[in-house]
C-alpha atoms as a PDB file:
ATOM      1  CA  UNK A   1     167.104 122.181  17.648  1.00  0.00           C
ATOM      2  CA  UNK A   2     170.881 121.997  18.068  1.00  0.00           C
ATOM      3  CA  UNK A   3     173.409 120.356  16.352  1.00  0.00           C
ATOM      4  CA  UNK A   4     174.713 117.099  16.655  1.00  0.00           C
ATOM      5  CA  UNK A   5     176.143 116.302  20.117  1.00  0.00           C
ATOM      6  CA  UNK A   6     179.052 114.042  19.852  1.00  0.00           C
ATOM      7  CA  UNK A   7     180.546 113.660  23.406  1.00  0.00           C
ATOM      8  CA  UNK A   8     178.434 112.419  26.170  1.00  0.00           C
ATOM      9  CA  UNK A   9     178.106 114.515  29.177  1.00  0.00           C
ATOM     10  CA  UNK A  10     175.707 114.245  32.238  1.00  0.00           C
ATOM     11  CA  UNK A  11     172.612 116.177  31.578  1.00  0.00           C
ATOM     12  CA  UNK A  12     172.185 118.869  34.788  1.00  0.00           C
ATOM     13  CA  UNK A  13     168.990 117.808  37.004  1.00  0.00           C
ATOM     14  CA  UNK A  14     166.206 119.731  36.633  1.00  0.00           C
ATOM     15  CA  UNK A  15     165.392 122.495  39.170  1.00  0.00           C
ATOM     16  CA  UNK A  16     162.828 122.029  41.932  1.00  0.00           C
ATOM     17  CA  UNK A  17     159.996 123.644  41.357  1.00  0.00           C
ATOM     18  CA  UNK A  18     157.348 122.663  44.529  1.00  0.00           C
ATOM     19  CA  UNK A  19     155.862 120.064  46.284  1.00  0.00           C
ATOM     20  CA  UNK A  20     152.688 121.155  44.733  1.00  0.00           C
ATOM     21  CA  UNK A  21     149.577 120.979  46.925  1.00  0.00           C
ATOM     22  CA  UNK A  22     150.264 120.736  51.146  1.00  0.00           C
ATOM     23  CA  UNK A  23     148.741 122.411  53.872  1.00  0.00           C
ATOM     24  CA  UNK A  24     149.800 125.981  52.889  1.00  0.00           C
ATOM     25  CA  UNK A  25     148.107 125.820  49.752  1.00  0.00           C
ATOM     26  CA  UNK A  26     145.869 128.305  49.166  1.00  0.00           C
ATOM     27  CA  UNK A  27     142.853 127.499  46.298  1.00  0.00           C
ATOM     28  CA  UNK A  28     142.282 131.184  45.989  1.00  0.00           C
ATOM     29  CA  UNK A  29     145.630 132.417  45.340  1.00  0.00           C
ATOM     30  CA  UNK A  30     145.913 128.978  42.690  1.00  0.00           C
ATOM     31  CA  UNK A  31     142.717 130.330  41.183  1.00  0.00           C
ATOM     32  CA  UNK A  32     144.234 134.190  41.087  1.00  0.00           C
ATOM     33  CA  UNK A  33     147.275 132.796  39.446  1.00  0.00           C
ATOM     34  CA  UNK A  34     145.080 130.378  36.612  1.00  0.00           C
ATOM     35  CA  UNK A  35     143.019 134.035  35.891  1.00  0.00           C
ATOM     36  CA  UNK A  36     145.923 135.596  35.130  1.00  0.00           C
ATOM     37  CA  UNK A  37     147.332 132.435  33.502  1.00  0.00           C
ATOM     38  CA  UNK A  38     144.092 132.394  31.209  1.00  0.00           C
ATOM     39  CA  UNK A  39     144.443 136.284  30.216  1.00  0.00           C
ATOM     40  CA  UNK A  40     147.923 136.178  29.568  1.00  0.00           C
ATOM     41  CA  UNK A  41     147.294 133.454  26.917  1.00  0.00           C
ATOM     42  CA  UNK A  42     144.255 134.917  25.317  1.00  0.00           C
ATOM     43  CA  UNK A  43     143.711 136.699  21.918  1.00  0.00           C
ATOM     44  CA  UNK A  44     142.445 139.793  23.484  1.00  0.00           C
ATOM     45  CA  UNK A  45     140.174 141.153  26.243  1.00  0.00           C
ATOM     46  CA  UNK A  46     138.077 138.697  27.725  1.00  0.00           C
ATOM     47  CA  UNK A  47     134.415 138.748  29.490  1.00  0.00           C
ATOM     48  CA  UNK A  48     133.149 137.211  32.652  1.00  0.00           C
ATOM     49  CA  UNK A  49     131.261 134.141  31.157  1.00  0.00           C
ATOM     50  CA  UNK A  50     134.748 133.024  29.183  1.00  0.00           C
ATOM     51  CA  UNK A  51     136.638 133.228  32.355  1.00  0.00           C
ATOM     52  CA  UNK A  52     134.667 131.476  34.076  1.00  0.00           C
ATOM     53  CA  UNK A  53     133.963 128.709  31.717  1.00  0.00           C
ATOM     54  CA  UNK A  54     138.017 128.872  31.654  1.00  0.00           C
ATOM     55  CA  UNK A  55     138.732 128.690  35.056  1.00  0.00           C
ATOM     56  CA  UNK A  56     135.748 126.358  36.323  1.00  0.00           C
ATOM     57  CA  UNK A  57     134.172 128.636  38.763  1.00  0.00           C
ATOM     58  CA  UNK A  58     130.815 129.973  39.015  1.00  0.00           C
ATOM     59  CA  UNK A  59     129.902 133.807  37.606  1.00  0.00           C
ATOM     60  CA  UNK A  60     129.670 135.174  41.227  1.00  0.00           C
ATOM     61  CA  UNK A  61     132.651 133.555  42.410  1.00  0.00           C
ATOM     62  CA  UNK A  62     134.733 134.378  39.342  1.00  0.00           C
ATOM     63  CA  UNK A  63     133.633 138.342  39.390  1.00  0.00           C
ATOM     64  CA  UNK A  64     134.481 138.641  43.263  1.00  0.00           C
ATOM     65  CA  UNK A  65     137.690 137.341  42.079  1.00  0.00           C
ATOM     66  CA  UNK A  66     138.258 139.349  38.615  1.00  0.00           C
ATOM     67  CA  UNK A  67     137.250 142.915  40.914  1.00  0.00           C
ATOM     68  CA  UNK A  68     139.670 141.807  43.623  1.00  0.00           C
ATOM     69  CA  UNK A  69     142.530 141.812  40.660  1.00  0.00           C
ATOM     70  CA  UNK A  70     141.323 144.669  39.206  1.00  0.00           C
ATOM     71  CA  UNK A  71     141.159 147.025  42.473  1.00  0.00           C
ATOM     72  CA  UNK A  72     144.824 145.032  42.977  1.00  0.00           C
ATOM     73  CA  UNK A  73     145.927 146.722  39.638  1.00  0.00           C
ATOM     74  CA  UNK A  74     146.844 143.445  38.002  1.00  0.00           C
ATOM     75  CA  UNK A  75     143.969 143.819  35.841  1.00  0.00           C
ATOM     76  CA  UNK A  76     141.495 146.460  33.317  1.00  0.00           C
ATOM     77  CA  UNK A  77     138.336 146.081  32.696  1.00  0.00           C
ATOM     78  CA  UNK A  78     137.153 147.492  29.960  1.00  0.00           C
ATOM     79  CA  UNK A  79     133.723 149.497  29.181  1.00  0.00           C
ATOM     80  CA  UNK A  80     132.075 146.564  27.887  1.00  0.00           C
ATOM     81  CA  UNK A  81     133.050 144.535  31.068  1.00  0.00           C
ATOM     82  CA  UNK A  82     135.897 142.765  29.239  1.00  0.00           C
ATOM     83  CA  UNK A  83     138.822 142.089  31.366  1.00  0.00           C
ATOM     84  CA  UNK A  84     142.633 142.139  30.277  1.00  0.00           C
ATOM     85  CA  UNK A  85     146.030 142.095  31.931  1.00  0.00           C
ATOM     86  CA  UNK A  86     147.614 145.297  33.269  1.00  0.00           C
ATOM     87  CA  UNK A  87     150.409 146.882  31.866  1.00  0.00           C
ATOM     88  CA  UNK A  88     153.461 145.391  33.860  1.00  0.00           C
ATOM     89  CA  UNK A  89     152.374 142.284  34.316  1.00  0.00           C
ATOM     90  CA  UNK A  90     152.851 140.066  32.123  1.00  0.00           C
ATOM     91  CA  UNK A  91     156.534 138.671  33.353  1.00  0.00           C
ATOM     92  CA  UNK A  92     154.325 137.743  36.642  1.00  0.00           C
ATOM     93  CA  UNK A  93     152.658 135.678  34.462  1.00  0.00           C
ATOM     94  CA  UNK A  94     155.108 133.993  32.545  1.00  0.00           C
ATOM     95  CA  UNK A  95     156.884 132.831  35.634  1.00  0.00           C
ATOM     96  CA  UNK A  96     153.889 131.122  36.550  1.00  0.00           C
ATOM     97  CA  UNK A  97     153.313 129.931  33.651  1.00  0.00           C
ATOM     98  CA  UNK A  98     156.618 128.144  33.112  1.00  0.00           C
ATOM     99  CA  UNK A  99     156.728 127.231  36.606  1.00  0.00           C
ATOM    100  CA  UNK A 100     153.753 125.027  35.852  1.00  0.00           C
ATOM    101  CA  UNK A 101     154.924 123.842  32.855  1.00  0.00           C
ATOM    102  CA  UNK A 102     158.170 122.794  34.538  1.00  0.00           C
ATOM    103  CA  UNK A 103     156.407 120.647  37.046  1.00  0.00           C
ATOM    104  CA  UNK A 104     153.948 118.916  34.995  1.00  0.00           C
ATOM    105  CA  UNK A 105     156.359 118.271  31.939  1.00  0.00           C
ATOM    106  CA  UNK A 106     159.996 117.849  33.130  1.00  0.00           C
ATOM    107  CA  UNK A 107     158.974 113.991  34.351  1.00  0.00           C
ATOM    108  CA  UNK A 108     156.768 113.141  31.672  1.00  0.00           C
ATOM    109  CA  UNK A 109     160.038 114.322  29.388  1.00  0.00           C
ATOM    110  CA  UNK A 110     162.516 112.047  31.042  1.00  0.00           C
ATOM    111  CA  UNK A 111     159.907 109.342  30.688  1.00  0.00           C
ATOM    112  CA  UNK A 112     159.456 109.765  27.221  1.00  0.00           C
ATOM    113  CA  UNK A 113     163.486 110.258  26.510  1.00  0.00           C
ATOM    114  CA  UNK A 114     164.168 106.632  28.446  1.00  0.00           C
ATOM    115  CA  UNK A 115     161.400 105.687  26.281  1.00  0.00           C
ATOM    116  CA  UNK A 116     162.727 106.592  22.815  1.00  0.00           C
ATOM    117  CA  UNK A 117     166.472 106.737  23.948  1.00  0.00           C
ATOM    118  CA  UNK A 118     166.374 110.311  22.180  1.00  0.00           C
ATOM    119  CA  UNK A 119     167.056 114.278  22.838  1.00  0.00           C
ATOM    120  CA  UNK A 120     162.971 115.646  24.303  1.00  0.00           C
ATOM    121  CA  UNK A 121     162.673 119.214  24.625  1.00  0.00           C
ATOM    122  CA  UNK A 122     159.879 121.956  25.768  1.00  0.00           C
ATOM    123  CA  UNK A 123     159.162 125.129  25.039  1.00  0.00           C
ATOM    124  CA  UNK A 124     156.627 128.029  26.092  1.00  0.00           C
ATOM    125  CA  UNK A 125     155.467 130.528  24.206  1.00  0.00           C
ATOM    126  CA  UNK A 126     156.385 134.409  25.535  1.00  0.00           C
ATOM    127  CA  UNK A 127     155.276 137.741  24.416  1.00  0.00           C
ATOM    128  CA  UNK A 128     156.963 138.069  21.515  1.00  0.00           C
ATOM    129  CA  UNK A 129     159.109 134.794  21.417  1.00  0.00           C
ATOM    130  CA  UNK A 130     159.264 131.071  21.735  1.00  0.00           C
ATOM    131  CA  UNK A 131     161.387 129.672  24.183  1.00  0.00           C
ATOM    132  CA  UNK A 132     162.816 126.752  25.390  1.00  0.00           C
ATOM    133  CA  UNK A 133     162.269 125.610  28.958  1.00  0.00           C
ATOM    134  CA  UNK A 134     163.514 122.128  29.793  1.00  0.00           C
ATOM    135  CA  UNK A 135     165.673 119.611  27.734  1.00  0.00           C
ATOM    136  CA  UNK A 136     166.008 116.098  28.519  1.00  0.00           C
ATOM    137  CA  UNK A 137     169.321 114.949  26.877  1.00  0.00           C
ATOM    138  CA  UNK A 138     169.677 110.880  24.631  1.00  0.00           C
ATOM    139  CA  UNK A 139     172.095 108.891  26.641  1.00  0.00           C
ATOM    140  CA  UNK A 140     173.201 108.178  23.086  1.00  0.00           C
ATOM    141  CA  UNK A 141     176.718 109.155  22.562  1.00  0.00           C
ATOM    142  CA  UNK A 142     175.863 110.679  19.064  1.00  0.00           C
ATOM    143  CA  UNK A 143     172.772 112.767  19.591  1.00  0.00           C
ATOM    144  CA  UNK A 144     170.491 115.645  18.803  1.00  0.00           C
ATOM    145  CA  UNK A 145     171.574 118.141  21.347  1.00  0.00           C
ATOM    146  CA  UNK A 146     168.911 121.480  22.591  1.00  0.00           C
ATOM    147  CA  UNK A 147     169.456 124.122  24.744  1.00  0.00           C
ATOM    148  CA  UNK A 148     167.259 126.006  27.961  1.00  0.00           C
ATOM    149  CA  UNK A 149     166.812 129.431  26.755  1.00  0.00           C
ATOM    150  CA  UNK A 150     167.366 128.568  23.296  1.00  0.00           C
ATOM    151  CA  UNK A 151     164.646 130.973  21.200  1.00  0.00           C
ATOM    152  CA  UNK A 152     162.972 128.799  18.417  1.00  0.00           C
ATOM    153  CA  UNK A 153     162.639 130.547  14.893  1.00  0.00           C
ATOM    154  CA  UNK A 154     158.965 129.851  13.647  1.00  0.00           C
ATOM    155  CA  UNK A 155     160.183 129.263  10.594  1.00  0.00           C
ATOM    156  CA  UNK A 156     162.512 126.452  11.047  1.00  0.00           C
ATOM    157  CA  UNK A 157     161.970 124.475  14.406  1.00  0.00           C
ATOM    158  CA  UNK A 158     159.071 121.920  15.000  1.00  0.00           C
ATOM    159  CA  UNK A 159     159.237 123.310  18.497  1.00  0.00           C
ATOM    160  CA  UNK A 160     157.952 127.137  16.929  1.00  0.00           C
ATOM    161  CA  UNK A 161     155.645 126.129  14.396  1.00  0.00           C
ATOM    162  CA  UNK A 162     153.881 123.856  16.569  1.00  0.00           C
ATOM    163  CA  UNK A 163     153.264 126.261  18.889  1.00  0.00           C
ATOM    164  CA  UNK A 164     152.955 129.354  16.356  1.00  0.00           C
ATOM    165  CA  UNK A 165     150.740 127.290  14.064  1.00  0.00           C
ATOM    166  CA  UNK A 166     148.289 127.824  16.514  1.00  0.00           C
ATOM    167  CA  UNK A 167     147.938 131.492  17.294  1.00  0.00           C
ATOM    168  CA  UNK A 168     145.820 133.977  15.677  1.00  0.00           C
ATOM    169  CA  UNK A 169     147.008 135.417  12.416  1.00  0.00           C
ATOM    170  CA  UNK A 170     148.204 138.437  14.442  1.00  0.00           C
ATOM    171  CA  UNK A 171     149.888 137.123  17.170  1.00  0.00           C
ATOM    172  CA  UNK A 172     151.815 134.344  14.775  1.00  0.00           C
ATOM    173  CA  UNK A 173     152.992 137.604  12.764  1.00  0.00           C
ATOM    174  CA  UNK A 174     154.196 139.254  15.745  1.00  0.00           C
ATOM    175  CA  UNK A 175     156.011 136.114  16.281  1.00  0.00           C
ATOM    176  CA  UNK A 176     157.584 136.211  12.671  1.00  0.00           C
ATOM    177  CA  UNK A 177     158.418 139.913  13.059  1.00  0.00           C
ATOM    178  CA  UNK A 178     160.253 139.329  16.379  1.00  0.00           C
ATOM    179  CA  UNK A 179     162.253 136.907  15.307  1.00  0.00           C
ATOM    180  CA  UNK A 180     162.532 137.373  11.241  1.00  0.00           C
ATOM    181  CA  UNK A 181     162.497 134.650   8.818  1.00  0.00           C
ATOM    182  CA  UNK A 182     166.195 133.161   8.316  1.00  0.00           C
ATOM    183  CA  UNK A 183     167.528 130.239   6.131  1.00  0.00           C
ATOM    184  CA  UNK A 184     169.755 128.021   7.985  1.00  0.00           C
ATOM    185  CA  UNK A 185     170.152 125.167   5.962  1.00  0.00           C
ATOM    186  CA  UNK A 186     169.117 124.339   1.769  1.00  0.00           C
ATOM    187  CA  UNK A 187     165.671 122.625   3.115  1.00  0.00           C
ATOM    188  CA  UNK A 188     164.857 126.068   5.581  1.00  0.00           C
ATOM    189  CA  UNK A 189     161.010 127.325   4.730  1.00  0.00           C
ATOM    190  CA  UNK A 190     161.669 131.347   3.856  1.00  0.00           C
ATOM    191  CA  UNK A 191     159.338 131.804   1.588  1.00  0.00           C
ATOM    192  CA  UNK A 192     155.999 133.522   3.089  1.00  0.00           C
ATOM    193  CA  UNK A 193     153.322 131.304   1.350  1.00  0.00           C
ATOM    194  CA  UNK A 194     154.718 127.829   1.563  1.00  0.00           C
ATOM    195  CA  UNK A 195     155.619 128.949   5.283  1.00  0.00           C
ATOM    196  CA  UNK A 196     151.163 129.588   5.895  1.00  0.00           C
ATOM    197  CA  UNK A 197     151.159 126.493   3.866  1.00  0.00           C
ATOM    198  CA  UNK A 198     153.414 124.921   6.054  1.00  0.00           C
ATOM    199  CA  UNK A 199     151.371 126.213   9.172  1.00  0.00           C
ATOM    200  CA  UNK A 200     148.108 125.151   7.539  1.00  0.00           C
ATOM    201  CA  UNK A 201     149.647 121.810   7.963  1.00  0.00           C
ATOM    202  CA  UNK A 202     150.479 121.733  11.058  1.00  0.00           C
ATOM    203  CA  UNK A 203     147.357 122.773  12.268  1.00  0.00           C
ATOM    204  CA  UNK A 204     145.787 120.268  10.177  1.00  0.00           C
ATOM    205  CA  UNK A 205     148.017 117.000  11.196  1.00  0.00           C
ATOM    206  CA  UNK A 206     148.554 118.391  14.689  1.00  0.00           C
ATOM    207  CA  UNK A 207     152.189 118.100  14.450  1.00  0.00           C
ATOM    208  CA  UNK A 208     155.475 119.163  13.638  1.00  0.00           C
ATOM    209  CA  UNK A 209     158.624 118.750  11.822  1.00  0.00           C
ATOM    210  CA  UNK A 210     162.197 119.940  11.468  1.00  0.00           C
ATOM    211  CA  UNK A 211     163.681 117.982   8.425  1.00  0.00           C
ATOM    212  CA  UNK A 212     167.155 119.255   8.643  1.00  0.00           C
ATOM    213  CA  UNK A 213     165.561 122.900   8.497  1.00  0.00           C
ATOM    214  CA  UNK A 214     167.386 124.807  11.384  1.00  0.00           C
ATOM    215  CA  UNK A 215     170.388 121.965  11.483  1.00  0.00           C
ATOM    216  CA  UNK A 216     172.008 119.552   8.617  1.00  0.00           C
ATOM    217  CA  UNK A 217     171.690 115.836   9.975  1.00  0.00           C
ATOM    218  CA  UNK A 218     169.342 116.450  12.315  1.00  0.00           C
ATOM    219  CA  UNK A 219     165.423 115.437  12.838  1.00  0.00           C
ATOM    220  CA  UNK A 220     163.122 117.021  14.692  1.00  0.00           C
ATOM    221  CA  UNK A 221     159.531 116.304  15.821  1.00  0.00           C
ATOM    222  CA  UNK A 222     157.345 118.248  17.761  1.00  0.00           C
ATOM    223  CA  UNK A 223     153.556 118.442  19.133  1.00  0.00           C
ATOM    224  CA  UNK A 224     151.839 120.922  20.801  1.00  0.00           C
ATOM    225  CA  UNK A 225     150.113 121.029  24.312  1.00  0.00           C
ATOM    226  CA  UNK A 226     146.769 122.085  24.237  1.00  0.00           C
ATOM    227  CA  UNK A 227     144.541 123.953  26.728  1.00  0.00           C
ATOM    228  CA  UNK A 228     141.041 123.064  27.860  1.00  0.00           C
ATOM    229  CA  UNK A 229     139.856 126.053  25.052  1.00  0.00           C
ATOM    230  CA  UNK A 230     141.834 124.598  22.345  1.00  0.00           C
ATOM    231  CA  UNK A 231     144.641 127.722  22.932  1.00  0.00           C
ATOM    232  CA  UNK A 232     149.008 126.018  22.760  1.00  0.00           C
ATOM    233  CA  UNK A 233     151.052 127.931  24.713  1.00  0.00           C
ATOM    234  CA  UNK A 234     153.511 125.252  25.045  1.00  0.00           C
ATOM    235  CA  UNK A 235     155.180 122.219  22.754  1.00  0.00           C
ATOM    236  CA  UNK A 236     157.046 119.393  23.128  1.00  0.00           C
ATOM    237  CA  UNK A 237     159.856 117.641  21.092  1.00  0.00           C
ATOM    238  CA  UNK A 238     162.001 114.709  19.910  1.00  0.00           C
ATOM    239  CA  UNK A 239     165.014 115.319  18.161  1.00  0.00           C
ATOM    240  CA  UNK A 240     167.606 112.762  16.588  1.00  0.00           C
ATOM    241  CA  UNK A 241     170.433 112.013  14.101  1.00  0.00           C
ATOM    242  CA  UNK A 242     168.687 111.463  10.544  1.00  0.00           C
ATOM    243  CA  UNK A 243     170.672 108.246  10.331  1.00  0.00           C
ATOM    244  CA  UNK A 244     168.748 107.039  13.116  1.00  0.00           C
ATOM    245  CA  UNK A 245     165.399 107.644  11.878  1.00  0.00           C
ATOM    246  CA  UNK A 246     164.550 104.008  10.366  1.00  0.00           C
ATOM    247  CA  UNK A 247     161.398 103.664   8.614  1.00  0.00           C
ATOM    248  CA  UNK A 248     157.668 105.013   8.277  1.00  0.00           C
ATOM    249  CA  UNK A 249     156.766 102.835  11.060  1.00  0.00           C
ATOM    250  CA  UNK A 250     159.427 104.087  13.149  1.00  0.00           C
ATOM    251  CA  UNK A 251     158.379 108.074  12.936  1.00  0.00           C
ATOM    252  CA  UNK A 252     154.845 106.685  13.142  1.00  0.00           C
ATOM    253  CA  UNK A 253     156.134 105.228  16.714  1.00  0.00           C
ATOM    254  CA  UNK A 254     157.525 108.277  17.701  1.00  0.00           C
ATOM    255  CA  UNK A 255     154.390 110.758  16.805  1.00  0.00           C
ATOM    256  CA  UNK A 256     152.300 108.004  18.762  1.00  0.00           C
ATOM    257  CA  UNK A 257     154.519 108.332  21.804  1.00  0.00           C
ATOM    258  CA  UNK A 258     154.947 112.534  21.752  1.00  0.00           C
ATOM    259  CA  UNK A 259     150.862 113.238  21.104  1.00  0.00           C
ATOM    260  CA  UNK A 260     150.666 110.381  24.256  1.00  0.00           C
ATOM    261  CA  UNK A 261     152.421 112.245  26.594  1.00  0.00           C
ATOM    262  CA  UNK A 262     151.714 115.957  25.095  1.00  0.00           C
ATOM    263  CA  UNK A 263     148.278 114.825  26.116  1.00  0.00           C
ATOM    264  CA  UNK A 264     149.222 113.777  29.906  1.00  0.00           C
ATOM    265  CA  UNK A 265     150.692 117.330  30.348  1.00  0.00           C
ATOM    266  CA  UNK A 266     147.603 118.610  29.194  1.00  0.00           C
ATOM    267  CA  UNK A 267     145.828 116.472  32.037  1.00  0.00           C
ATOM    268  CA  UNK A 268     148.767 117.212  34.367  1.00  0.00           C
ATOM    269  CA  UNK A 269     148.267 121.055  33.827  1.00  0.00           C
ATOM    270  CA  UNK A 270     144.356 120.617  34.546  1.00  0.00           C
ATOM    271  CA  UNK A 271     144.728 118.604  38.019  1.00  0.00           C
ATOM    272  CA  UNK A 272     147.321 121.794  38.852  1.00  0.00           C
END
């Protein structure tokens, strides 16, 4: 989260990412693409039966199609028939990744910001980072403001500890290493057991918050997206003054309205 955002400018449109679906579309390469998807946002090495439980295809189907990668070189397989991603190719996959992302959760953003009348933000998670993606700005003249290529501290953001809440111990380390752990304001979390305490939380309510931990004055709010295995590769935010933040019921109004549409994502990123 950014600071406060005094002058009003015109947020830039968001980029086009595809019609989606027409006659050129080809269910294989889609399916290719998800595999890849699904491996790149694993814990580790994965065998046939999980991908295809991930993916939705039958065993014979989905090993025609893991082989076809593998003899491609865009994936391993290991001894024990586990597959996992090839060296190289994981910025393949993050393109797709965000590409899908983009599509499914740029409208339901702008939806949710005319909503609310606040800042709404997403962010992906990378290899060793957590970035932001797409920011819907408040037509308020006084506003949280957020940035597209911003990289969230999982310390201090509810953007990054909604999203690093979720990954295994290791990977959430890697996270923490990558980044560090810096104070930015009196309220930041820097110290390493209240921050697993603080992650315990998260997991636990299934949200997020920012009380004027990476900013002074500001409020932040975010939940994460999850995928058909339970796995968050991806969060979404709402960020505002703290003047403007009115009561219990009002934050209560504004979790009910983030977990709504963090869910339609989900269901967007599923029909994709």
């Amino acid at each position: 989260m950014q600071g406060v955002r005094r002058t009003r400018t015109k947020a830039a449109p968001p980029p086009e990412i595809g019609r989606g679906k027409d006659q050129y579309f080809s269910r294989a390469v889609a399916k290719a693409l998800e595999t890849l998807d699904v491996l790149q946002s694993g814990s580790g090495p994965m065998a046939l039966n999980e991908v295809a439980q991930r993916i939705q295809l039958s065993k014979t189907s989905t090993l025609r199609l893991l082989r076809t990668l593998e003899a491609s070189g865009c994936l391993m397989a290991s001894e024990w028939g586990k597959y996992a991603l090839a060296p190289g190719i994981h910025s393949v996959v993050s393109t797709q990744t965000v590409a899908r992302l983009l599509r499914a959760g740029i409208p339901r953003l702008q939806h949710l910001s005319r909503q609310l009348r606040e800042t709404t933000s997403l962010a992906a998670l990378f290899d060793n980072r957590m970035e932001v993606i797409a920011v819907v700005e408040s037509p308020q003249p006084i506003r949280m403001s957020n940035i597209v290529g911003h990289i969230l501290p999982p310390n201090a953001s509810a953007l990054g500890k909604a999203i690093a809440a979720f990954q295994t111990e290791e990977r959430r380390e890697k996270l923490l290493r990558s980044y560090g752990i810096y104070r930015f304001t009196e309220q930041t979390i820097t110290d390493r057991t209240e921050l697993d305490q603080e992650f315990v939380r998260v997991r636990e309510q299934r949200f997020a918050t920012d009380l004027e931990e990476s900013v002074s004055d500001g409020h932040c709010f975010g939940v994460p997206i999850f995928g058909p295995a339970g796995d968050v590769g991806a969060a979404i935010s709402v960020s505002l003054p703290k003047k403007r933040l009115l009561d219990a019921d009002h934050r209560k109004a504004i979790l009910g309205a983030l977990r709504a549409t963090a869910g339609q994502i989900a269901d967007d990123l599923r029909g994709n």
